[in-house]
PDB file of N, CA and C in Angstrom:
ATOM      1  N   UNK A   1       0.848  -1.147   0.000  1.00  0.00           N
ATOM      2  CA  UNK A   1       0.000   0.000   0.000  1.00  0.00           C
ATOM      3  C   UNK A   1       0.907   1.227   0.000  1.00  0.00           C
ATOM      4  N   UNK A   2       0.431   2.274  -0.533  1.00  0.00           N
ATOM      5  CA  UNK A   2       1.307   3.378  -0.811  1.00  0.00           C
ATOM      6  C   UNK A   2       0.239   4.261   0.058  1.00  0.00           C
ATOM      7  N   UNK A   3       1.140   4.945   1.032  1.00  0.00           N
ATOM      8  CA  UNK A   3       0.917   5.854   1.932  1.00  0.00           C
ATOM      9  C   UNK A   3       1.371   7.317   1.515  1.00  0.00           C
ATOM     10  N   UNK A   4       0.342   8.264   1.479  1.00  0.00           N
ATOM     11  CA  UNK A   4       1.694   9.780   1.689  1.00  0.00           C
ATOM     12  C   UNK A   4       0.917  10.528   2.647  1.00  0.00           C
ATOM     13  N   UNK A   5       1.072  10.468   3.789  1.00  0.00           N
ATOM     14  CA  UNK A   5       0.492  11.633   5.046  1.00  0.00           C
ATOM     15  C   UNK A   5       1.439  12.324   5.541  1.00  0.00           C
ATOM     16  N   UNK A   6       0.601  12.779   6.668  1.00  0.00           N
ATOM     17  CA  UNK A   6       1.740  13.931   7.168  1.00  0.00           C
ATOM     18  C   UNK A   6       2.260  13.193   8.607  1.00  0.00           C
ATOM     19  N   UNK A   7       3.239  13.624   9.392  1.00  0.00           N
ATOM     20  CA  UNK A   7       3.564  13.085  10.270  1.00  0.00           C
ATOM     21  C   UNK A   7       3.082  12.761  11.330  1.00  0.00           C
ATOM     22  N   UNK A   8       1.618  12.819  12.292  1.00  0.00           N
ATOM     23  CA  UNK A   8       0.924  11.768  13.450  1.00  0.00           C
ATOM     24  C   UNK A   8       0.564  10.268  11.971  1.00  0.00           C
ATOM     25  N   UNK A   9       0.313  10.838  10.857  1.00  0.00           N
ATOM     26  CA  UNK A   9      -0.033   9.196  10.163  1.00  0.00           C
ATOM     27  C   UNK A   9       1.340   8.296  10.039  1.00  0.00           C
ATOM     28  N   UNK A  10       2.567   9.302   9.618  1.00  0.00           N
ATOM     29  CA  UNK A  10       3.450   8.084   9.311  1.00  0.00           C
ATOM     30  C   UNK A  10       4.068   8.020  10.287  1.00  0.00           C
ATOM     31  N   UNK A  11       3.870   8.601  11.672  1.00  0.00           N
ATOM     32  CA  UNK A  11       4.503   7.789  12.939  1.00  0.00           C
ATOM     33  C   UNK A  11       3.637   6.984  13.221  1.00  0.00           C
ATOM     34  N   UNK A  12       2.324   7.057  13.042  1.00  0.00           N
ATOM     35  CA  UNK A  12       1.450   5.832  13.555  1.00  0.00           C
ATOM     36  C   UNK A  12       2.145   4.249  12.986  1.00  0.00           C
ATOM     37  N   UNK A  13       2.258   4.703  11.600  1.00  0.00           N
ATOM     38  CA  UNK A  13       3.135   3.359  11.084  1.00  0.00           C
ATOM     39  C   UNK A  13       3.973   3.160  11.437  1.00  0.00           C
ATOM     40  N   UNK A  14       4.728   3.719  11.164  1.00  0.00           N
ATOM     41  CA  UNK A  14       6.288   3.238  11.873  1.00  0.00           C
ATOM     42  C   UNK A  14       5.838   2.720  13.438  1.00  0.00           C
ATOM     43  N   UNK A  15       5.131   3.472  14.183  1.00  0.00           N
ATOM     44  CA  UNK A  15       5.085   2.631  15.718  1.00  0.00           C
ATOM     45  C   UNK A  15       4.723   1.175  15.422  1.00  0.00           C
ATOM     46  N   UNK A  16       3.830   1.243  14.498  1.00  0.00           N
ATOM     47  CA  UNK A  16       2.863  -0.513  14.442  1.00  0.00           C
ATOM     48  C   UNK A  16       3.665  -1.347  13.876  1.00  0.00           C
ATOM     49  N   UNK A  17       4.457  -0.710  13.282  1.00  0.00           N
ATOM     50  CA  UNK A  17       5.672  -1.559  12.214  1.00  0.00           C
ATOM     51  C   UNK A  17       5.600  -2.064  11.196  1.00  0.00           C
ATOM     52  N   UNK A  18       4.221  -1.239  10.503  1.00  0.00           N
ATOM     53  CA  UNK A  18       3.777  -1.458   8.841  1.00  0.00           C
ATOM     54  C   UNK A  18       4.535  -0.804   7.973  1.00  0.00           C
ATOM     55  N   UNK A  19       5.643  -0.482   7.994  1.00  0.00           N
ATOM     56  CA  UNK A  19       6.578   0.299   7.105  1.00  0.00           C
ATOM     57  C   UNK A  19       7.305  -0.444   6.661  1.00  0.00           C
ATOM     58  N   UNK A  20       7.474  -0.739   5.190  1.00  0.00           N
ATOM     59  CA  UNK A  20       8.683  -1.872   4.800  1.00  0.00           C
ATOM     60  C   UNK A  20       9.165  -1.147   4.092  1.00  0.00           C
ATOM     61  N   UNK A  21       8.986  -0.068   3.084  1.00  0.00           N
ATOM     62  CA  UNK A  21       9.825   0.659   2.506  1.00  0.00           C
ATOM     63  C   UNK A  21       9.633   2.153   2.360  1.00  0.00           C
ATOM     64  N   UNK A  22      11.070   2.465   2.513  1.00  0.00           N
ATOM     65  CA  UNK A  22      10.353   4.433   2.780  1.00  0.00           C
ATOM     66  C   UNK A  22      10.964   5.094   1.548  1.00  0.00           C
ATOM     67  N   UNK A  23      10.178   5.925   0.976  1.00  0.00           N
ATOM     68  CA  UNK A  23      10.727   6.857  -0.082  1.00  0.00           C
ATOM     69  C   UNK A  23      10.166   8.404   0.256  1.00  0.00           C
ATOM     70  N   UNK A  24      11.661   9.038   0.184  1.00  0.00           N
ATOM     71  CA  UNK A  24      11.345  10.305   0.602  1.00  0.00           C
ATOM     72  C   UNK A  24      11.671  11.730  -0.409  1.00  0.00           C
ATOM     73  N   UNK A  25      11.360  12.539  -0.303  1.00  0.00           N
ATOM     74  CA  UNK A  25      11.973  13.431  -1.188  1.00  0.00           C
ATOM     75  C   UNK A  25      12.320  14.680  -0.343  1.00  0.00           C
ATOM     76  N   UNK A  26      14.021  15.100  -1.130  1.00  0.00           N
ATOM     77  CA  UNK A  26      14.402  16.050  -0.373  1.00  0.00           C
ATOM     78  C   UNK A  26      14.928  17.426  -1.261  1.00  0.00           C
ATOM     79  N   UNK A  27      14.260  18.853  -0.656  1.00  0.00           N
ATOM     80  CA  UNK A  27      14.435  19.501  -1.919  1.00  0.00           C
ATOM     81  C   UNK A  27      14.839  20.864  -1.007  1.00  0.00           C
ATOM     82  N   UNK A  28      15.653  21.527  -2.128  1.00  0.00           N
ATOM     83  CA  UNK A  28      16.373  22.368  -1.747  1.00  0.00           C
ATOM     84  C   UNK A  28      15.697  23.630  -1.111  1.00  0.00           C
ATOM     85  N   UNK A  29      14.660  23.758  -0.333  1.00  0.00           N
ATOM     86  CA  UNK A  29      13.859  24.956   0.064  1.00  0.00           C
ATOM     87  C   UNK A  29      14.005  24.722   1.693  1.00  0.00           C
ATOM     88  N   UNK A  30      13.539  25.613   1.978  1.00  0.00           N
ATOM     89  CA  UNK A  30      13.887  25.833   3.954  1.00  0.00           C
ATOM     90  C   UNK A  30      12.432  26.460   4.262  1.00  0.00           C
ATOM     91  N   UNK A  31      11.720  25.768   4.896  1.00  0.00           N
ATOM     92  CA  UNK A  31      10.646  26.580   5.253  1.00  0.00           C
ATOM     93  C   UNK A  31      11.033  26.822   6.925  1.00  0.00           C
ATOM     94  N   UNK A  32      10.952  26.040   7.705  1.00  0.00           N
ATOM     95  CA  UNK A  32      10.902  26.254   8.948  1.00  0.00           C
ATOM     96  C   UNK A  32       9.642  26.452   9.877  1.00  0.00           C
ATOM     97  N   UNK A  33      10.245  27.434  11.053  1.00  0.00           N
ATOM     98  CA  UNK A  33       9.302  28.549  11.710  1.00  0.00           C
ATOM     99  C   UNK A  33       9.255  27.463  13.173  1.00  0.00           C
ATOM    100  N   UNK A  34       8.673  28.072  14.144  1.00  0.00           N
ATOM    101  CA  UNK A  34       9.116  27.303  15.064  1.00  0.00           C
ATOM    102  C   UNK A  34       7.490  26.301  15.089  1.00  0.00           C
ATOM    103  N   UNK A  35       6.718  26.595  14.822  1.00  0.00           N
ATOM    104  CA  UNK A  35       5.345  25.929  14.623  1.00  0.00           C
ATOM    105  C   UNK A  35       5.457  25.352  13.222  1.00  0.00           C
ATOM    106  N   UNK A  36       6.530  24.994  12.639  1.00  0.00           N
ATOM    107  CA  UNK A  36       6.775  23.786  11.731  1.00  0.00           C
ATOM    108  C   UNK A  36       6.400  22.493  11.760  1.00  0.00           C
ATOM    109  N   UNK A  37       5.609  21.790  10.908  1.00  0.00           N
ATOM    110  CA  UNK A  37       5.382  20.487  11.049  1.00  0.00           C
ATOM    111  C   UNK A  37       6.927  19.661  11.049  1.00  0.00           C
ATOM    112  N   UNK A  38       6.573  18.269  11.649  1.00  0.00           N
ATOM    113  CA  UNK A  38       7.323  17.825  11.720  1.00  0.00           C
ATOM    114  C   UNK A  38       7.343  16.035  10.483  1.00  0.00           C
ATOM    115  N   UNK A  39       8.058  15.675   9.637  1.00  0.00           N
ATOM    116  CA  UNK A  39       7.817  14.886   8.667  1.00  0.00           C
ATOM    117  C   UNK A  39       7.583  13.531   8.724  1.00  0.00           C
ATOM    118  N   UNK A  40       8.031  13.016  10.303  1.00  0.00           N
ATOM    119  CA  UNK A  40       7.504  11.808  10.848  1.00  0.00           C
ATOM    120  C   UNK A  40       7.278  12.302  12.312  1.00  0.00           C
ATOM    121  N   UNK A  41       6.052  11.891  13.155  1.00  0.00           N
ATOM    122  CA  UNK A  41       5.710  11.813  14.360  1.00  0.00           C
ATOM    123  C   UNK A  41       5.960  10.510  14.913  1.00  0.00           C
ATOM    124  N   UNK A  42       5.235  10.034  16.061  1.00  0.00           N
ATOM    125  CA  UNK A  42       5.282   8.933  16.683  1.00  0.00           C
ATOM    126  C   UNK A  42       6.275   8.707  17.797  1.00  0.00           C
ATOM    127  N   UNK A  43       6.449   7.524  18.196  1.00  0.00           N
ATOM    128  CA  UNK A  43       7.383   7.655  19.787  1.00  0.00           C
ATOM    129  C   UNK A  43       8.642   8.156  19.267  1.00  0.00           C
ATOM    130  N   UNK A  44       9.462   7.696  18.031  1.00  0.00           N
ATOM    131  CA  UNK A  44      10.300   8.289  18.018  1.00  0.00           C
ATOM    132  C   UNK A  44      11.658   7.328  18.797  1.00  0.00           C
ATOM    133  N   UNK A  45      12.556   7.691  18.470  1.00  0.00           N
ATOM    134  CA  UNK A  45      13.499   6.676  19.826  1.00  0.00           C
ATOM    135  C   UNK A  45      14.632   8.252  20.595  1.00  0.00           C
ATOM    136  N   UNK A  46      14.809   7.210  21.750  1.00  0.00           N
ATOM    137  CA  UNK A  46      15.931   8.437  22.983  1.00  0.00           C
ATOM    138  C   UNK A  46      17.130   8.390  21.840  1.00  0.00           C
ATOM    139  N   UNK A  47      17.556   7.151  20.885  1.00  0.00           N
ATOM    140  CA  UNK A  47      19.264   7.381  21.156  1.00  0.00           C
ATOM    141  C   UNK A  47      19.612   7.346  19.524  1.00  0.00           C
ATOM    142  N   UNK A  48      20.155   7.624  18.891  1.00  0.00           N
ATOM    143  CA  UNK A  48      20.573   7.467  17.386  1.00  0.00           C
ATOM    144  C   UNK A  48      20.366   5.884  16.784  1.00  0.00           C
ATOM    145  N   UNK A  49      21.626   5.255  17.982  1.00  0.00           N
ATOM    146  CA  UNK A  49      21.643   4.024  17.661  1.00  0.00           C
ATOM    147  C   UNK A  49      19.897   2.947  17.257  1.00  0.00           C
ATOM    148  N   UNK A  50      19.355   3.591  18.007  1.00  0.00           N
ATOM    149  CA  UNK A  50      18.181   2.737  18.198  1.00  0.00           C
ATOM    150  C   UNK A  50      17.294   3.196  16.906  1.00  0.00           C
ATOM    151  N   UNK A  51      17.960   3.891  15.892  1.00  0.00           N
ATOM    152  CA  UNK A  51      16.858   4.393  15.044  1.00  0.00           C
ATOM    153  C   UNK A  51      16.532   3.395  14.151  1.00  0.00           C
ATOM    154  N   UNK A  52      15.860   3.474  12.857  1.00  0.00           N
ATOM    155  CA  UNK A  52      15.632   2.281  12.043  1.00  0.00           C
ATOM    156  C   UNK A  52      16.532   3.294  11.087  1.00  0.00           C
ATOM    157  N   UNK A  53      17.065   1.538  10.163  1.00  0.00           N
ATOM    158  CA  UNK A  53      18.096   1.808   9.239  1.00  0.00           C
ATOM    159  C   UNK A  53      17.640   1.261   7.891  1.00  0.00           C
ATOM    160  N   UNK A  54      17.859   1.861   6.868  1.00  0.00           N
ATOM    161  CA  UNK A  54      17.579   2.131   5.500  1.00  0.00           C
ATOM    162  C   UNK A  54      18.531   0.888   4.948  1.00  0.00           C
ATOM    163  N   UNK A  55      18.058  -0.308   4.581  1.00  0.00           N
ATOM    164  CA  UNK A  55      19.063  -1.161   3.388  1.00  0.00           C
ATOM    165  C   UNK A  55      18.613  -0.679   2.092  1.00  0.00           C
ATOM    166  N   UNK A  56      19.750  -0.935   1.117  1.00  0.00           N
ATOM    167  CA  UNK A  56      19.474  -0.990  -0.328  1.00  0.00           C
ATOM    168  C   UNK A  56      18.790  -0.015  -1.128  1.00  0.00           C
ATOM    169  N   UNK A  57      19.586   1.467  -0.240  1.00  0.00           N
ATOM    170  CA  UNK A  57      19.156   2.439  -0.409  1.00  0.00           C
ATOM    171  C   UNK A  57      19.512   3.270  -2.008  1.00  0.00           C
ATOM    172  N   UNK A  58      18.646   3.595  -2.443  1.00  0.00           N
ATOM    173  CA  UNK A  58      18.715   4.303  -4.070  1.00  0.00           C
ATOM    174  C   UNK A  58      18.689   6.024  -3.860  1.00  0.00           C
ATOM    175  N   UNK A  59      18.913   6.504  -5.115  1.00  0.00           N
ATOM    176  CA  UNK A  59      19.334   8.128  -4.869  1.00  0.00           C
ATOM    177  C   UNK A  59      18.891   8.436  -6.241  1.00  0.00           C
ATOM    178  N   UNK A  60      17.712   9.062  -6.451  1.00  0.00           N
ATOM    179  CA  UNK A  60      17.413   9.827  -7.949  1.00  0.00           C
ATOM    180  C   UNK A  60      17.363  11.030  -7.742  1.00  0.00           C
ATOM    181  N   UNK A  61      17.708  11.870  -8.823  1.00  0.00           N
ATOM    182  CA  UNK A  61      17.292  13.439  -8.830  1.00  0.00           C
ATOM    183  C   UNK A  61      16.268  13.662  -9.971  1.00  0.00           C
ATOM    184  N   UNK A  62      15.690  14.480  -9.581  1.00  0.00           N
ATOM    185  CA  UNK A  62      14.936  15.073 -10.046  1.00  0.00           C
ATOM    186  C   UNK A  62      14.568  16.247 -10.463  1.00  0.00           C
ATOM    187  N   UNK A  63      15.321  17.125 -11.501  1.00  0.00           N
ATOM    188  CA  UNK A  63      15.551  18.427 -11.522  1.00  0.00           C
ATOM    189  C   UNK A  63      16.300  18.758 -10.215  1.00  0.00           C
ATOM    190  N   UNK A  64      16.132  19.618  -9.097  1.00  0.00           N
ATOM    191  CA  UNK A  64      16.833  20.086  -8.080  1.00  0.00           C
ATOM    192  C   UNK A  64      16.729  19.069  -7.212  1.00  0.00           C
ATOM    193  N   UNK A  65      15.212  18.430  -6.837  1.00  0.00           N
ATOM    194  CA  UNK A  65      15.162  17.783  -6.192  1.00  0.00           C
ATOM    195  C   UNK A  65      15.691  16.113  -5.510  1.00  0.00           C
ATOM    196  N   UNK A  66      15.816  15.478  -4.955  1.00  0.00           N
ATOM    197  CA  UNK A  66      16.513  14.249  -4.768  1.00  0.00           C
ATOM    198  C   UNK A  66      15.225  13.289  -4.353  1.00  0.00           C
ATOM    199  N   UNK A  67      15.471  12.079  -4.835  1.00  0.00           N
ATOM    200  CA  UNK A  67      14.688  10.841  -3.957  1.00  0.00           C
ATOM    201  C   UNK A  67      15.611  10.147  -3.264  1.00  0.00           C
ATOM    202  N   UNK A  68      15.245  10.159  -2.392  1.00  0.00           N
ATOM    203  CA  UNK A  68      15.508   8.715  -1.456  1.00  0.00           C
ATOM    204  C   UNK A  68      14.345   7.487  -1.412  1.00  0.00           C
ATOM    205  N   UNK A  69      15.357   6.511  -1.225  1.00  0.00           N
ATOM    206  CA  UNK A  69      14.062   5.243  -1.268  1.00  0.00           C
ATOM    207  C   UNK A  69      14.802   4.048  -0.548  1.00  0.00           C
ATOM    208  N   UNK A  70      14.913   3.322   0.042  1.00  0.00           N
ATOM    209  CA  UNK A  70      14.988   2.057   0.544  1.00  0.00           C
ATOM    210  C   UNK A  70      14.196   1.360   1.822  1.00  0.00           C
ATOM    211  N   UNK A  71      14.676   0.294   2.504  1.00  0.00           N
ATOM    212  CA  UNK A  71      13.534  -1.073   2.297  1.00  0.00           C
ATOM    213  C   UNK A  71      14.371  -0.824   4.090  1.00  0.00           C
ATOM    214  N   UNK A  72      12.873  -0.978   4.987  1.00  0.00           N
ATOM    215  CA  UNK A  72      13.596  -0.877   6.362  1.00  0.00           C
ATOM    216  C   UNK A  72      14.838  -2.203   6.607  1.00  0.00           C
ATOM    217  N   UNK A  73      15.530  -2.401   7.255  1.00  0.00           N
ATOM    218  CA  UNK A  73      16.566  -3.495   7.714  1.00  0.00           C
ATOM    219  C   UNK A  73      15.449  -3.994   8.920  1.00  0.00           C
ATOM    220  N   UNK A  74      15.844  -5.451   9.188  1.00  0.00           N
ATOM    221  CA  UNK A  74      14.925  -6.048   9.886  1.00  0.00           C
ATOM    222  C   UNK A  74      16.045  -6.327  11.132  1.00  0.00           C
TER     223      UNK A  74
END
């Protein structure tokens, strides 16, 4: 299933652990502000180490923009 929400939906996934592959796009603009959304919600982890890690990760551009895409590590 192809998901695109905003971040309380795709932390909900990631908490439940329905995420098998993430594709993201990253583009050269800065919005900010301190009432900025944030691009994933959910618990989140305390320590780096504990984060989830990206295998078999790919890199397209797209005019300015970049994709990211790979498959969570189990």
């Amino acid at each position: 299933m192809l998901v695109e929400g905003g971040g309380i939906l795709l932390g909900s996934l990631f908490d439940a652990g329905l995420v098998d592959k993430v594709i993201t796009f990253i583009s050269p603009v800065i919005i900010g502000g301190n009432k900025a959304e944030d691009g994933c919600g959910g618990r989140g982890v305390e320590r780096v180490a504990d984060s989830l890690k990206l295998k078999r990760v790919s890199v397209e551009r797209f005019g300015e923009d970049l994709m990211v895409s790979g498959y969570i590590k189990e």
